[in-house]
C-alpha atoms as a PDB file:
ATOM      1  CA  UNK A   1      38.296 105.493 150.134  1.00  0.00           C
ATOM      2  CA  UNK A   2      39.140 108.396 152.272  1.00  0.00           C
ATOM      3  CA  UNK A   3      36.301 108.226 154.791  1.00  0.00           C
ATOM      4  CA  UNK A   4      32.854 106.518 155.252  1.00  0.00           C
ATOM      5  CA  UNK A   5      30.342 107.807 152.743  1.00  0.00           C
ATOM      6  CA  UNK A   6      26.551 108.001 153.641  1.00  0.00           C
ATOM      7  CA  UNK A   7      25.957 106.650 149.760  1.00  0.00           C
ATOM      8  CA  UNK A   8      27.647 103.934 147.990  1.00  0.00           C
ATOM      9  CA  UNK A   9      29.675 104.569 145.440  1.00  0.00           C
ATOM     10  CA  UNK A  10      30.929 101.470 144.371  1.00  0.00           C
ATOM     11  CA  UNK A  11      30.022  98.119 142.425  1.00  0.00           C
ATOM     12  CA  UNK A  12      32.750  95.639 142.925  1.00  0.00           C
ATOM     13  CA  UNK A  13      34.469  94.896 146.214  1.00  0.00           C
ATOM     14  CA  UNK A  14      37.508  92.751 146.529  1.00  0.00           C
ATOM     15  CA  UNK A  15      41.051  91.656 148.436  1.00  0.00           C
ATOM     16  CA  UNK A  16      44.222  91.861 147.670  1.00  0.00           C
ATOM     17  CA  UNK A  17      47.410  90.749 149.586  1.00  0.00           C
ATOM     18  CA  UNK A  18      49.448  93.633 150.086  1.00  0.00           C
ATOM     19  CA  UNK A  19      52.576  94.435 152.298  1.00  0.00           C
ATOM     20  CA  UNK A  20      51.720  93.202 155.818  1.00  0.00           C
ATOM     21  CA  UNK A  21      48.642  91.518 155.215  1.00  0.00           C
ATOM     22  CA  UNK A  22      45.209  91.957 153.191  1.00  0.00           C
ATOM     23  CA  UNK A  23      43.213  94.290 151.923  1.00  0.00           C
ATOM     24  CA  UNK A  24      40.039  95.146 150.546  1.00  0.00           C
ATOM     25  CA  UNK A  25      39.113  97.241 147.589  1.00  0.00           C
ATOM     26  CA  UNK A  26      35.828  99.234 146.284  1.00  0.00           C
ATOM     27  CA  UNK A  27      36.345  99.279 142.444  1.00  0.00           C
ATOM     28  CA  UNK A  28      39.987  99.488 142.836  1.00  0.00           C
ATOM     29  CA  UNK A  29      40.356 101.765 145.790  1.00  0.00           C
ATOM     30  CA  UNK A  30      41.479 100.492 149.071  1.00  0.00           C
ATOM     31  CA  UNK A  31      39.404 101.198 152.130  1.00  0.00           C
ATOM     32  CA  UNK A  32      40.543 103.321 154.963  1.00  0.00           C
ATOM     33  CA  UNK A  33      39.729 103.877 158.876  1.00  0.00           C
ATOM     34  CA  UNK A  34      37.935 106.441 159.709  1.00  0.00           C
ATOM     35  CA  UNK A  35      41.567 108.022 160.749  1.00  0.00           C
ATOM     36  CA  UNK A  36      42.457 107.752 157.650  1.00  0.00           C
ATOM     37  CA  UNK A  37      44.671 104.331 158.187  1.00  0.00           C
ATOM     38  CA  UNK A  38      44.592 102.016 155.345  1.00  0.00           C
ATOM     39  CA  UNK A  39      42.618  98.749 155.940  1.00  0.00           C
ATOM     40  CA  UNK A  40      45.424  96.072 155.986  1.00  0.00           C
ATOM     41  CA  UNK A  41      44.604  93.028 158.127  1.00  0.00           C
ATOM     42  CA  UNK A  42      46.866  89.840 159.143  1.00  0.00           C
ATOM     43  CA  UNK A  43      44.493  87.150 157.468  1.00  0.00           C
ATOM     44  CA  UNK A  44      42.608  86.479 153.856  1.00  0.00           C
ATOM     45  CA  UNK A  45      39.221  85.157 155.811  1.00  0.00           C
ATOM     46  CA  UNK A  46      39.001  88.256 157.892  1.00  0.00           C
ATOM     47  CA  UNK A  47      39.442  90.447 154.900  1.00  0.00           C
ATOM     48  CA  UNK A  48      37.005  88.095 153.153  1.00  0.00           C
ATOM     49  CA  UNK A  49      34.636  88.796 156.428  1.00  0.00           C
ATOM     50  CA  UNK A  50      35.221  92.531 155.768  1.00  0.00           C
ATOM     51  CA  UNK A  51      34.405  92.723 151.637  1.00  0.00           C
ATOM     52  CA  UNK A  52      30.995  90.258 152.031  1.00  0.00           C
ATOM     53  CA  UNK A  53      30.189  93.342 154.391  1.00  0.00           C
ATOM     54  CA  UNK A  54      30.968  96.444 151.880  1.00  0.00           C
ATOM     55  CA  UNK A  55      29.705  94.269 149.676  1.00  0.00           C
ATOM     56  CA  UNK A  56      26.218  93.837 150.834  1.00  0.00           C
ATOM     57  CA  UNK A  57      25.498  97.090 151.838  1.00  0.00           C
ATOM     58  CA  UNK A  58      22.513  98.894 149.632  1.00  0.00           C
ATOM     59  CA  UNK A  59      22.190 102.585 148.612  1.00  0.00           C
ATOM     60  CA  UNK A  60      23.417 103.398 151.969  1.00  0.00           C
ATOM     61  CA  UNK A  61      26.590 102.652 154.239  1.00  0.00           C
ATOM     62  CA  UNK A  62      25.157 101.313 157.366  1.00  0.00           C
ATOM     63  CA  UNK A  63      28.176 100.593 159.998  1.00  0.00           C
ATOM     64  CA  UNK A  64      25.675  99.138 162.439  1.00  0.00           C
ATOM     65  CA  UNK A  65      25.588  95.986 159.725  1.00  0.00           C
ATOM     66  CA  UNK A  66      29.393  95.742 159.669  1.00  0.00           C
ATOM     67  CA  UNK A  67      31.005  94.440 162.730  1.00  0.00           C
ATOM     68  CA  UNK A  68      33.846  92.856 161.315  1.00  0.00           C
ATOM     69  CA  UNK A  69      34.544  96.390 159.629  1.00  0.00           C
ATOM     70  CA  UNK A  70      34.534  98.158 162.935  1.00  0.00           C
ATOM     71  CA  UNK A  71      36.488  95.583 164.998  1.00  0.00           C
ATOM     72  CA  UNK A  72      39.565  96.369 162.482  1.00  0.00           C
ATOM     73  CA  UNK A  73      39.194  99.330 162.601  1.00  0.00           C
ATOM     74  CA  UNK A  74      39.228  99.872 166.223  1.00  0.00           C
ATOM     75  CA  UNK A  75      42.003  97.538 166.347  1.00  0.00           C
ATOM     76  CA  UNK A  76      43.819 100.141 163.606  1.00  0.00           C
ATOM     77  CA  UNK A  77      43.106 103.251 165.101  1.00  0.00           C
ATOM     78  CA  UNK A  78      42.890 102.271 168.731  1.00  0.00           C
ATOM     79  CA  UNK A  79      44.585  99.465 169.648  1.00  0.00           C
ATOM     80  CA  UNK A  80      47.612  99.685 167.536  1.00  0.00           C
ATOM     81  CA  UNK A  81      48.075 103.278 168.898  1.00  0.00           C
ATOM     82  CA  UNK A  82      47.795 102.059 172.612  1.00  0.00           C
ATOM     83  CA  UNK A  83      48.580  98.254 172.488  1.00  0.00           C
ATOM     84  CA  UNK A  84      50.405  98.429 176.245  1.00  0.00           C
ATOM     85  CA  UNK A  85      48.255 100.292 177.984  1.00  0.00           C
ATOM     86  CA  UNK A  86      44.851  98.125 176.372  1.00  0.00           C
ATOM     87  CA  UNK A  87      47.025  94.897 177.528  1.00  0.00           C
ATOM     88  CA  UNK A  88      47.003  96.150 181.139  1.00  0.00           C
ATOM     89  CA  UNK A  89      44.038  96.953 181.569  1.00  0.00           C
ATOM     90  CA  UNK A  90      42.525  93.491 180.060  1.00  0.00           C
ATOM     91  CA  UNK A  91      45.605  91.950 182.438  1.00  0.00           C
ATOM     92  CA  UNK A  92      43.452  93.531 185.508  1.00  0.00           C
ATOM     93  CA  UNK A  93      40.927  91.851 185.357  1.00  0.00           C
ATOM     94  CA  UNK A  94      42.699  88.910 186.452  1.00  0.00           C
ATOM     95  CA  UNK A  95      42.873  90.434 190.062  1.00  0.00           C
ATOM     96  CA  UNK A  96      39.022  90.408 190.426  1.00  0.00           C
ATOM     97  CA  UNK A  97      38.554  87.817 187.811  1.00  0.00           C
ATOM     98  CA  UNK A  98      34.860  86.925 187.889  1.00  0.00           C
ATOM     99  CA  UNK A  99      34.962  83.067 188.707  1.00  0.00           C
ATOM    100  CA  UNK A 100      37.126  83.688 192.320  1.00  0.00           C
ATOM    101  CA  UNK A 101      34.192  85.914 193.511  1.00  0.00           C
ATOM    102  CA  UNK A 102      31.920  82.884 194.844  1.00  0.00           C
ATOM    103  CA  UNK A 103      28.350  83.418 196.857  1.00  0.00           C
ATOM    104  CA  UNK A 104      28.965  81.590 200.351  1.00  0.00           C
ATOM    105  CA  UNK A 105      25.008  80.625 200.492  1.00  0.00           C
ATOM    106  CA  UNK A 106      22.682  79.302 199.111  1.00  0.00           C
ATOM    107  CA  UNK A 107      24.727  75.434 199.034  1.00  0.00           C
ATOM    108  CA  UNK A 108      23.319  75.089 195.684  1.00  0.00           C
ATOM    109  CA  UNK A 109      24.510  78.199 193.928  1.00  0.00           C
ATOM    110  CA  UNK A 110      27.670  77.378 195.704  1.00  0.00           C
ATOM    111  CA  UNK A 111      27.955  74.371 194.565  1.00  0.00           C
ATOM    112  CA  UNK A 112      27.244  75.266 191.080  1.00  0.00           C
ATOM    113  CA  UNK A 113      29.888  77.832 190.702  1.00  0.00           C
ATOM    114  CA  UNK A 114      32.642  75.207 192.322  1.00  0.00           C
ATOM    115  CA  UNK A 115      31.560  73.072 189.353  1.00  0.00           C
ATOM    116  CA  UNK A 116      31.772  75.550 186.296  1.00  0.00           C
ATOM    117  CA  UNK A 117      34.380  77.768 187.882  1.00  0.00           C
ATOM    118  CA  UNK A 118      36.849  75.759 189.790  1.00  0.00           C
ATOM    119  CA  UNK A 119      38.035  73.810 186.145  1.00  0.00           C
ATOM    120  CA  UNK A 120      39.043  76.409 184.507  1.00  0.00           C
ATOM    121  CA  UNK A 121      40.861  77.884 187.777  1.00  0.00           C
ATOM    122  CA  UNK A 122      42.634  74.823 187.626  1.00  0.00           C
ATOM    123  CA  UNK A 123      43.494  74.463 184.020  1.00  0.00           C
ATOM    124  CA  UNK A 124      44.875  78.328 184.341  1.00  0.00           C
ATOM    125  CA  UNK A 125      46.913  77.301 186.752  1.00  0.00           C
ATOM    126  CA  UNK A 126      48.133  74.128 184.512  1.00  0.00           C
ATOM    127  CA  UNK A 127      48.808  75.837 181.433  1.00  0.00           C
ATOM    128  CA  UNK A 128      49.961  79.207 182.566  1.00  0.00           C
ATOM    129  CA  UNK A 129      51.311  78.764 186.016  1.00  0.00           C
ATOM    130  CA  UNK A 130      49.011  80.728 187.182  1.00  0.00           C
ATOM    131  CA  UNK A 131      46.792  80.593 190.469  1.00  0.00           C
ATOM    132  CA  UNK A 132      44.009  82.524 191.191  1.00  0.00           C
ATOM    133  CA  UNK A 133      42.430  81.278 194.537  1.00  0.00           C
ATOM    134  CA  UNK A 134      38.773  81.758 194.935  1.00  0.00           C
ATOM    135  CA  UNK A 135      37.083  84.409 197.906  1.00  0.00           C
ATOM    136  CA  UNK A 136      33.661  84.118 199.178  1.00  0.00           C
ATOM    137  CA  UNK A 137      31.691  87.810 198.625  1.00  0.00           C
ATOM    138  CA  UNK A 138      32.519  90.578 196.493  1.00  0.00           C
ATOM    139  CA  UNK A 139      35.321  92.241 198.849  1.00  0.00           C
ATOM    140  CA  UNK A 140      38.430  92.689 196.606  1.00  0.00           C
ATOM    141  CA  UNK A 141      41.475  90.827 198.076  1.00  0.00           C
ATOM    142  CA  UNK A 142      44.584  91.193 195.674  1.00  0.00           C
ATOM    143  CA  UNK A 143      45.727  87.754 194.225  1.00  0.00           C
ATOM    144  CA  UNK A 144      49.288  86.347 193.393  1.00  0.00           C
ATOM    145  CA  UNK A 145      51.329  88.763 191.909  1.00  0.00           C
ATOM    146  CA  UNK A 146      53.448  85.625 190.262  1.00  0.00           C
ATOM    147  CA  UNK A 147      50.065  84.227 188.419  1.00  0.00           C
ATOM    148  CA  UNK A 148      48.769  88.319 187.541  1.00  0.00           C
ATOM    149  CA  UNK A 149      52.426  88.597 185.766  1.00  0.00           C
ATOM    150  CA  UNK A 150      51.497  84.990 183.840  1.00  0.00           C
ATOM    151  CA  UNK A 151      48.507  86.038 182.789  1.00  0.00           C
ATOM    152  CA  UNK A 152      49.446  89.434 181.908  1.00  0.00           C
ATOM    153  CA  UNK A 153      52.140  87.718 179.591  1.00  0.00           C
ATOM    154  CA  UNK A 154      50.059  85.536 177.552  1.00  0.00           C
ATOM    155  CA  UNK A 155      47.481  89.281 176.780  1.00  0.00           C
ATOM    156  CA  UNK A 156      50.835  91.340 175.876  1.00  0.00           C
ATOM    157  CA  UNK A 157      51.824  88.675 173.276  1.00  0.00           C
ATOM    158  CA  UNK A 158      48.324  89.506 171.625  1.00  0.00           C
ATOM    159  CA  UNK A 159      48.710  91.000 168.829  1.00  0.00           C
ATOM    160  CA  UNK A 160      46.325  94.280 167.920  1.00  0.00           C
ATOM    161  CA  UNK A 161      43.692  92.316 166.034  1.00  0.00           C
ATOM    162  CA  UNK A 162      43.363  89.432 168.269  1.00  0.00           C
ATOM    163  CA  UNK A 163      43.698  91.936 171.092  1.00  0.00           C
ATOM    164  CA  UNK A 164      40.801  94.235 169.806  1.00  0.00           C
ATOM    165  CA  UNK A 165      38.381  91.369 169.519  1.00  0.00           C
ATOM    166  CA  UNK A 166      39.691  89.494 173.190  1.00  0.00           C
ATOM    167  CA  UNK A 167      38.853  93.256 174.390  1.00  0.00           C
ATOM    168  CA  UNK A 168      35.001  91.720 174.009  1.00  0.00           C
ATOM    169  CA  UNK A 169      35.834  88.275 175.292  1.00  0.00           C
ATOM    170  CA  UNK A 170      37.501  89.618 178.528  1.00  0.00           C
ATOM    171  CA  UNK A 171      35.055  92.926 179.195  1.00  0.00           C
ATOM    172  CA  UNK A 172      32.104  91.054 178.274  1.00  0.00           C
ATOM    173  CA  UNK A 173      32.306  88.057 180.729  1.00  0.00           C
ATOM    174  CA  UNK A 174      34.234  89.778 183.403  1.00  0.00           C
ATOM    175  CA  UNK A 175      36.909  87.288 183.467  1.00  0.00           C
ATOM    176  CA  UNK A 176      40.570  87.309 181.894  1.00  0.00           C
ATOM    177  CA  UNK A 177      40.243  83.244 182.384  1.00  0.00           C
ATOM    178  CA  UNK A 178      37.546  83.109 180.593  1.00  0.00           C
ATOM    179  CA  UNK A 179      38.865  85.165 177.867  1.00  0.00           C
ATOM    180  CA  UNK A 180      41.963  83.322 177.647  1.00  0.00           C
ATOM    181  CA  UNK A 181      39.855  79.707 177.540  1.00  0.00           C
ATOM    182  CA  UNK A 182      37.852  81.009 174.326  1.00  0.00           C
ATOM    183  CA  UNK A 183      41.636  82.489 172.951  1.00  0.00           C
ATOM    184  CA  UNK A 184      43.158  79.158 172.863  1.00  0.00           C
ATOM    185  CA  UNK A 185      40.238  76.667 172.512  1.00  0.00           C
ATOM    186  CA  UNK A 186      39.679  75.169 175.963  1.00  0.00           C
ATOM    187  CA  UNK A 187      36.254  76.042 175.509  1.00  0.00           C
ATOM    188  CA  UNK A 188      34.142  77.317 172.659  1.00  0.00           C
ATOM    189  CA  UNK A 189      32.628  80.287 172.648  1.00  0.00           C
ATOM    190  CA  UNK A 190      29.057  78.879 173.111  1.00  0.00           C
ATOM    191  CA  UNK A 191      29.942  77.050 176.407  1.00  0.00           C
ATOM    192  CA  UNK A 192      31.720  79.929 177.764  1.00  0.00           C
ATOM    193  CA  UNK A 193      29.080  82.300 177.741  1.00  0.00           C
ATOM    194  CA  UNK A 194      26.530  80.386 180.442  1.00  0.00           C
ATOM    195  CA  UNK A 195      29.460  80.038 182.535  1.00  0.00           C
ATOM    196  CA  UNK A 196      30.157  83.840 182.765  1.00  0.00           C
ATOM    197  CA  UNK A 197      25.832  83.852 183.351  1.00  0.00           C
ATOM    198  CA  UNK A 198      25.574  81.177 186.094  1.00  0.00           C
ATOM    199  CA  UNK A 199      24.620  83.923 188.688  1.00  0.00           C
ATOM    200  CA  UNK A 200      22.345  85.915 186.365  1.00  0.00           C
ATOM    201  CA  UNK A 201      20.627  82.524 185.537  1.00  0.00           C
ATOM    202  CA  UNK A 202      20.433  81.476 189.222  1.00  0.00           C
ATOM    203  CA  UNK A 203      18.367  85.219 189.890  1.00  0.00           C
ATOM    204  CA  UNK A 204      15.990  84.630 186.774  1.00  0.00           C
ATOM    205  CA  UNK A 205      15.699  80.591 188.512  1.00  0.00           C
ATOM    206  CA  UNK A 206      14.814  82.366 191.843  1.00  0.00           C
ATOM    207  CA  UNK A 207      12.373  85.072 190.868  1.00  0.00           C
ATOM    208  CA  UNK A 208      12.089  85.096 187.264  1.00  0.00           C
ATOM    209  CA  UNK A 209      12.674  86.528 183.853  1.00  0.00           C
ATOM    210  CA  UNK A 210      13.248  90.030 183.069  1.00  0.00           C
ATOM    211  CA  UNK A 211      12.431  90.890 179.008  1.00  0.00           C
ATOM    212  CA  UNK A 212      14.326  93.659 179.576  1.00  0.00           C
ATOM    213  CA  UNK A 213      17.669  91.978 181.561  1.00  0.00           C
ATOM    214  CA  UNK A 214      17.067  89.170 178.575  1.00  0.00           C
ATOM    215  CA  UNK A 215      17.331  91.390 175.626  1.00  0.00           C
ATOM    216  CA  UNK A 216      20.221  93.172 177.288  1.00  0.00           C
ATOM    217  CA  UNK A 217      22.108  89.712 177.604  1.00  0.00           C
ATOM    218  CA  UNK A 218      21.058  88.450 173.964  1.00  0.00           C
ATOM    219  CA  UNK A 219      22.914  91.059 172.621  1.00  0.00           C
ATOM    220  CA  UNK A 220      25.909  90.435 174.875  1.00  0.00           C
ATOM    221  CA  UNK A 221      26.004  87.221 173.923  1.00  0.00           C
ATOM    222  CA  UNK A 222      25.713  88.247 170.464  1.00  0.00           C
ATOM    223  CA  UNK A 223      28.664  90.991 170.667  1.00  0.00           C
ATOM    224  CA  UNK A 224      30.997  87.870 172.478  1.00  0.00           C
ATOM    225  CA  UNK A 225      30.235  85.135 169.937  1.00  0.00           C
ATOM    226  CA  UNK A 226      31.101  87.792 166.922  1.00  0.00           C
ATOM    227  CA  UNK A 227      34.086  88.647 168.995  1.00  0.00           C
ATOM    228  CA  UNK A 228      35.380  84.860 169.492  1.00  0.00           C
ATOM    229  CA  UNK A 229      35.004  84.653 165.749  1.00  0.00           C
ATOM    230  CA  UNK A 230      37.259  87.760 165.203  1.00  0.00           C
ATOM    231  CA  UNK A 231      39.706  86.509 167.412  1.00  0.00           C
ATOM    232  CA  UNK A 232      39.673  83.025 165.312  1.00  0.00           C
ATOM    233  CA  UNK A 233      39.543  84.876 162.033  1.00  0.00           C
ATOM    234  CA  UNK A 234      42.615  87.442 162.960  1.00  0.00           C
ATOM    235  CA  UNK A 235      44.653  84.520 163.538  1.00  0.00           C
END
């Protein structure tokens, strides 16, 4: 397939292991990027992930139905192209990392954030040697260069798939420990989603529920948990 076609052509869709990974096929003909890159991914269940989605598309090609599709692609076309410079800038967000930025009133929000946050500071610093130490307001004050190097290691070693999806686990949340937690299984992708909304859910506690702030978050949430899956699946 050279490029995305309004109208589908096809009837059959399939994979095939080919040189470097899998592919998948419409009647015969492998699928391509929309730069023209040939679809080959590292793992048979993502490509399997990718045909169910040519697959059940109707008269019409409808890339708003086909995440998986457009994950590997961007992770073909953009990531692949510019995996350095996509590693820093995930690797920065460890310097403002979401969970050291702590409120310094009221005692309960406080204490609430110690509770979530603090863990996962601390399991950081066990399995990557790296420290981040908490601040109290929004202020940015630069953390260890040591631990931002640690971290920064562990999102280089990604490779473009698993970087294109972690992209989404990192952005999403605001925090590279976070990220990393959902990357190698200290947490699930369902838990760490409330932690990354523990001052959002503290505002709604306070003064209410916006439909609009809600529906903006459901489909956050949505985007991260079909992220953590392409992270899984790419592996």
């Amino acid at each position: 397939m050279a490029e995305w076609a309004p109208k589908r052509f096809w009837k059959n869709t399939e994979i095939g292991a080919v040189n470097g990974g899998w592919t998948v096929t419409l009647d015969g003909r492998g699928v391509k990027t929309p730069a023209k890159t040939a679809l080959t991914v590292p793992t048979e269940a993502l490509a399997r992930e990718i045909a169910a989605e040519w697959q059940a598309q109707g008269d019409r090609v409808d890339p708003a139905t086909m995440p998986f599709t457009r994950m590997a692609n961007s992770a073909l076309d953009k990531v692949t192209t510019q995996h350095a410079e996509v590693a820093d800038m995930l690797a920065a967000y460890g310097d403002a990392d979401l969970l050291c930025y702590r409120a310094g009133h009221p005692e309960e929000l406080v204490t609430r954030q110690a509770a979530a946050w603090d863990p996962m500071l601390d399991w950081a610093a066990e399995i990557f040697g790296a420290r981040l130490a908490p601040r109290i307001g929004v202020i940015h004050e630069p953390q260890d260069g040591a631990a931002l190097a640690a971290l920064s290691r562990q999102v280089h070693a990604l490779n473009p798939f698993a970087l294109a999806a972690f992209h989404d686990l990192v952005s999403l949340t605001g925090s590279l420990v976070l990220g990393l937690a959902v990357a190698r299984g200290r947490l699930s992708a369902e838990d760490a989603w409330p932690l990354s909304r523990i001052d959002e859910t503290w505002q709604e506690e306070q003064w209410g529920e916006d439909a609009e702030a809600r529906a903006l978050a459901d489909y956050k949430k949505g985007e991260f948990l079909h992220a953590a899956r392409f992270f899984q699946l790419a592996h």
